[in-house]
Protein backbone atom coordinates (compact mmCIF):
# COMPACT_ATOMS: atom_id res chain seq x y z
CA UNK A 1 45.30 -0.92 -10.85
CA UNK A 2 41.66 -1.76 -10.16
CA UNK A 3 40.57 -2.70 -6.67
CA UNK A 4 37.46 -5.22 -5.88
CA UNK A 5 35.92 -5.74 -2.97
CA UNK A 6 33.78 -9.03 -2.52
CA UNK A 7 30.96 -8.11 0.11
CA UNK A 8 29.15 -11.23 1.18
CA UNK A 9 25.17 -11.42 1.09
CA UNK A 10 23.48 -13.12 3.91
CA UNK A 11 19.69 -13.99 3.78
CA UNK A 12 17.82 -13.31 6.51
CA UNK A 13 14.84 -14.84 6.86
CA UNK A 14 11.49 -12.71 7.89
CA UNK A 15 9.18 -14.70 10.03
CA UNK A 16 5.62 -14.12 8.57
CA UNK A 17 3.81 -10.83 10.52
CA UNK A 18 0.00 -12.06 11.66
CA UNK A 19 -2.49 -9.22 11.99
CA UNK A 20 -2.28 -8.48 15.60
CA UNK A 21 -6.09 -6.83 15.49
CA UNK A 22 -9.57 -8.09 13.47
CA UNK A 23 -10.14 -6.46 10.43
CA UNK A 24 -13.74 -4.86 10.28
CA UNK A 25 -15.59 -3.64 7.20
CA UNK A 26 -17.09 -0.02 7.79
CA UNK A 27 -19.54 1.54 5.56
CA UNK A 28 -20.51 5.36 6.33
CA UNK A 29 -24.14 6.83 4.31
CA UNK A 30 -24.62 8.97 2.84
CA UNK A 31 -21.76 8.69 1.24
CA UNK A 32 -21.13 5.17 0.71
CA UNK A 33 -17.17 5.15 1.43
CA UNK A 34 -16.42 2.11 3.09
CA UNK A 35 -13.27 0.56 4.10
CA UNK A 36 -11.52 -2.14 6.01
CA UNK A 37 -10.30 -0.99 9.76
CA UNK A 38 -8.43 -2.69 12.93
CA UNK A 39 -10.86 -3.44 15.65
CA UNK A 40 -10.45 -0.40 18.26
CA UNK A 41 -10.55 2.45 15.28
CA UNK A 42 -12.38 4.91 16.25
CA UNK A 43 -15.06 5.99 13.85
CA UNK A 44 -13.74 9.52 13.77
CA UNK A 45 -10.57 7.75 12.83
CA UNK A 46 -12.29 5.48 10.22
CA UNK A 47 -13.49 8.62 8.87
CA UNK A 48 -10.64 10.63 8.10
CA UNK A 49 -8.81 7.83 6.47
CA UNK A 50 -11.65 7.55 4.18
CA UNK A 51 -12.19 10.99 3.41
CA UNK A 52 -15.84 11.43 4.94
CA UNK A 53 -16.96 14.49 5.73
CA UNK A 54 -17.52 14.22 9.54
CA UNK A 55 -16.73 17.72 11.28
CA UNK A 56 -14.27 17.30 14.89
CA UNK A 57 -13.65 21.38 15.30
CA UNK A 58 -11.47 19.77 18.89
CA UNK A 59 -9.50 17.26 17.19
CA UNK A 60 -11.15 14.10 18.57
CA UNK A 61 -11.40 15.13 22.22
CA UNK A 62 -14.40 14.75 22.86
CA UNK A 63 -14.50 18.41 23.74
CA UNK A 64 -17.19 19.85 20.49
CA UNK A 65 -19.60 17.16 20.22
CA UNK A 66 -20.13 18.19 16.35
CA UNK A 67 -18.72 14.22 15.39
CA UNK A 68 -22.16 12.54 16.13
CA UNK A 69 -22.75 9.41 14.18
CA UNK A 70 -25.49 6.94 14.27
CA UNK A 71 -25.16 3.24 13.79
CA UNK A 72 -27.50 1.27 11.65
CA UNK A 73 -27.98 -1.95 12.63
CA UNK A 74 -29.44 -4.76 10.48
CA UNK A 75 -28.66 -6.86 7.77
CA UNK A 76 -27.48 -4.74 4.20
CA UNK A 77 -27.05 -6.69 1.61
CA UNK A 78 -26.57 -3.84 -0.68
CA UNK A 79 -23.23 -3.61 1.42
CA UNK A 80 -22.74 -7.22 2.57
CA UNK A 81 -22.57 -5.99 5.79
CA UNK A 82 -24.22 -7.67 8.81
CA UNK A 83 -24.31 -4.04 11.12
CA UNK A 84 -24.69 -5.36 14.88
CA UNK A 85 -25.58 -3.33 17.69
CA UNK A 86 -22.26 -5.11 19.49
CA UNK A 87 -20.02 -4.26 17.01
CA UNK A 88 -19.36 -0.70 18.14
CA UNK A 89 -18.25 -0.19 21.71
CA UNK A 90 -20.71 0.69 24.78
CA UNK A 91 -20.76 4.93 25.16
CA UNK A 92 -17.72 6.24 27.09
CA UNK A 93 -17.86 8.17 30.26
CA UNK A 94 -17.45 11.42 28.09
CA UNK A 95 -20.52 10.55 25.62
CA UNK A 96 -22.43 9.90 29.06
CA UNK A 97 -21.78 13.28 30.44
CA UNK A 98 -22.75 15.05 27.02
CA UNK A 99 -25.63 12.89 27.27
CA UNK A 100 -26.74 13.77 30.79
CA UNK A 101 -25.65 17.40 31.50
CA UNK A 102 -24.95 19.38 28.41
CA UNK A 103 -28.05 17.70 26.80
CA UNK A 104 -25.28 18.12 23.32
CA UNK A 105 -25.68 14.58 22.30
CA UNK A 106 -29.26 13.41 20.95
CA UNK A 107 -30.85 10.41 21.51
CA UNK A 108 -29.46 7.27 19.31
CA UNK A 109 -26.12 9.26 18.52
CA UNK A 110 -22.72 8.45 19.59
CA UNK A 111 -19.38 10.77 19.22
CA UNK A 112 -17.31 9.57 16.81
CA UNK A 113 -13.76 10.27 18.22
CA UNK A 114 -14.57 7.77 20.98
CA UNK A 115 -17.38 4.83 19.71
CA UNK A 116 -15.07 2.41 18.48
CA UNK A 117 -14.98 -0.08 15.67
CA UNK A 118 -15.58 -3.67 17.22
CA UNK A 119 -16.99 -5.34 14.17
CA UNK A 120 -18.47 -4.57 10.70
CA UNK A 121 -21.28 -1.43 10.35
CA UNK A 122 -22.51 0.69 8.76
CA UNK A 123 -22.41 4.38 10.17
CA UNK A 124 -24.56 7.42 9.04
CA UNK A 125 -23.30 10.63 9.71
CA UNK A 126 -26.29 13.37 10.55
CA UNK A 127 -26.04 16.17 7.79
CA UNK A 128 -25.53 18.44 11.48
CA UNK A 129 -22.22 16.53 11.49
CA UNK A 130 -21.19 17.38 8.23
CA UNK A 131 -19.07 20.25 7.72
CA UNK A 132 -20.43 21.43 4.15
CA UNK A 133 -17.96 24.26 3.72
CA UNK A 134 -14.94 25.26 2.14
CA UNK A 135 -12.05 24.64 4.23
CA UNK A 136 -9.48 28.22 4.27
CA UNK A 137 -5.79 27.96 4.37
CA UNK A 138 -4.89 30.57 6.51
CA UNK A 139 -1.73 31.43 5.01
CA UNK A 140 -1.70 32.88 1.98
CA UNK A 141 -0.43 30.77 -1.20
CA UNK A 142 1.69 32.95 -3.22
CA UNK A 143 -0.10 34.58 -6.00
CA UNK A 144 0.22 34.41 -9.73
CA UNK A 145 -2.38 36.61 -10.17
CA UNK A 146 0.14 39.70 -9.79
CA UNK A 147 2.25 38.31 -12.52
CA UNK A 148 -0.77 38.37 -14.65
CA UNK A 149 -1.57 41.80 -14.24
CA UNK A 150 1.77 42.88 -14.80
């Protein structure tokens, strides 16, 4: 004897999900990644989504001062990209300290783990900011090298 069970479907209905945040258009040089961001990204942030090779040895704390980006501001048409000196925010109390004290952050730079994205730019990121090295894992992957030999 064969059993069925009738399970009723109910619909639900999904009310539509706005953005909550603006979307900004970010373009980085050398490179030329760009993407599209919430407002309130960080560039650092921005960055690592994109793959761009901005070095943060303390994780984005503001601690190494080795994420220093510089906006460019103007009108690029090779990126359709009005870059605004507004649309990044003013420097944070930790940029103003690296600024005024540990003399780590030159002139016309900003850190990247705490400028923030307020509208599109384009960003270039110092070649002093770029890591260019290999990255080591530090545990060993096993090796098929041995079984070669063998």
């Amino acid at each position: 004897m064969k059993v069925v069970v009738v399970v009723p479907v109910v619909a639900v209905a999904v009310p539509n999900v706005e953005k909550t945040a603006e979307m900004a258009t970010v373009v980085f040089t050398p490179t030329g990644l760009r993407g599209e961001f919430p407002t309130g990204t960080s560039i650092l942030q921005a960055a690592q989504q994109l793959g761009v090779d901005l070095e943060s040895s303390c994780g984005g704390r503001g601690i190494c001062g080795r994420c220093q980006i510089q906006q460019s501001v103007g009108e690029f048409s090779k990126h359709g990209i009005s870059s605004l000196a507004e649309n990044i925010t003013p420097p944070s109390q930790v940029e103003t300290e690296k600024r005024k004290f540990q003399k780590m952050l030159l002139k016309g730079r900003r850190l990247g783990c705490s400028a923030q994205i307020l509208g599109d730019m384009v960003i270039d990121v110092p070649s002093e900011s770029q890591m260019h090295q290999q990255h080591i894992v530090k545990k060993p992957l096993t090796s098929t090298f041995a079984s070669i030999r063998q």
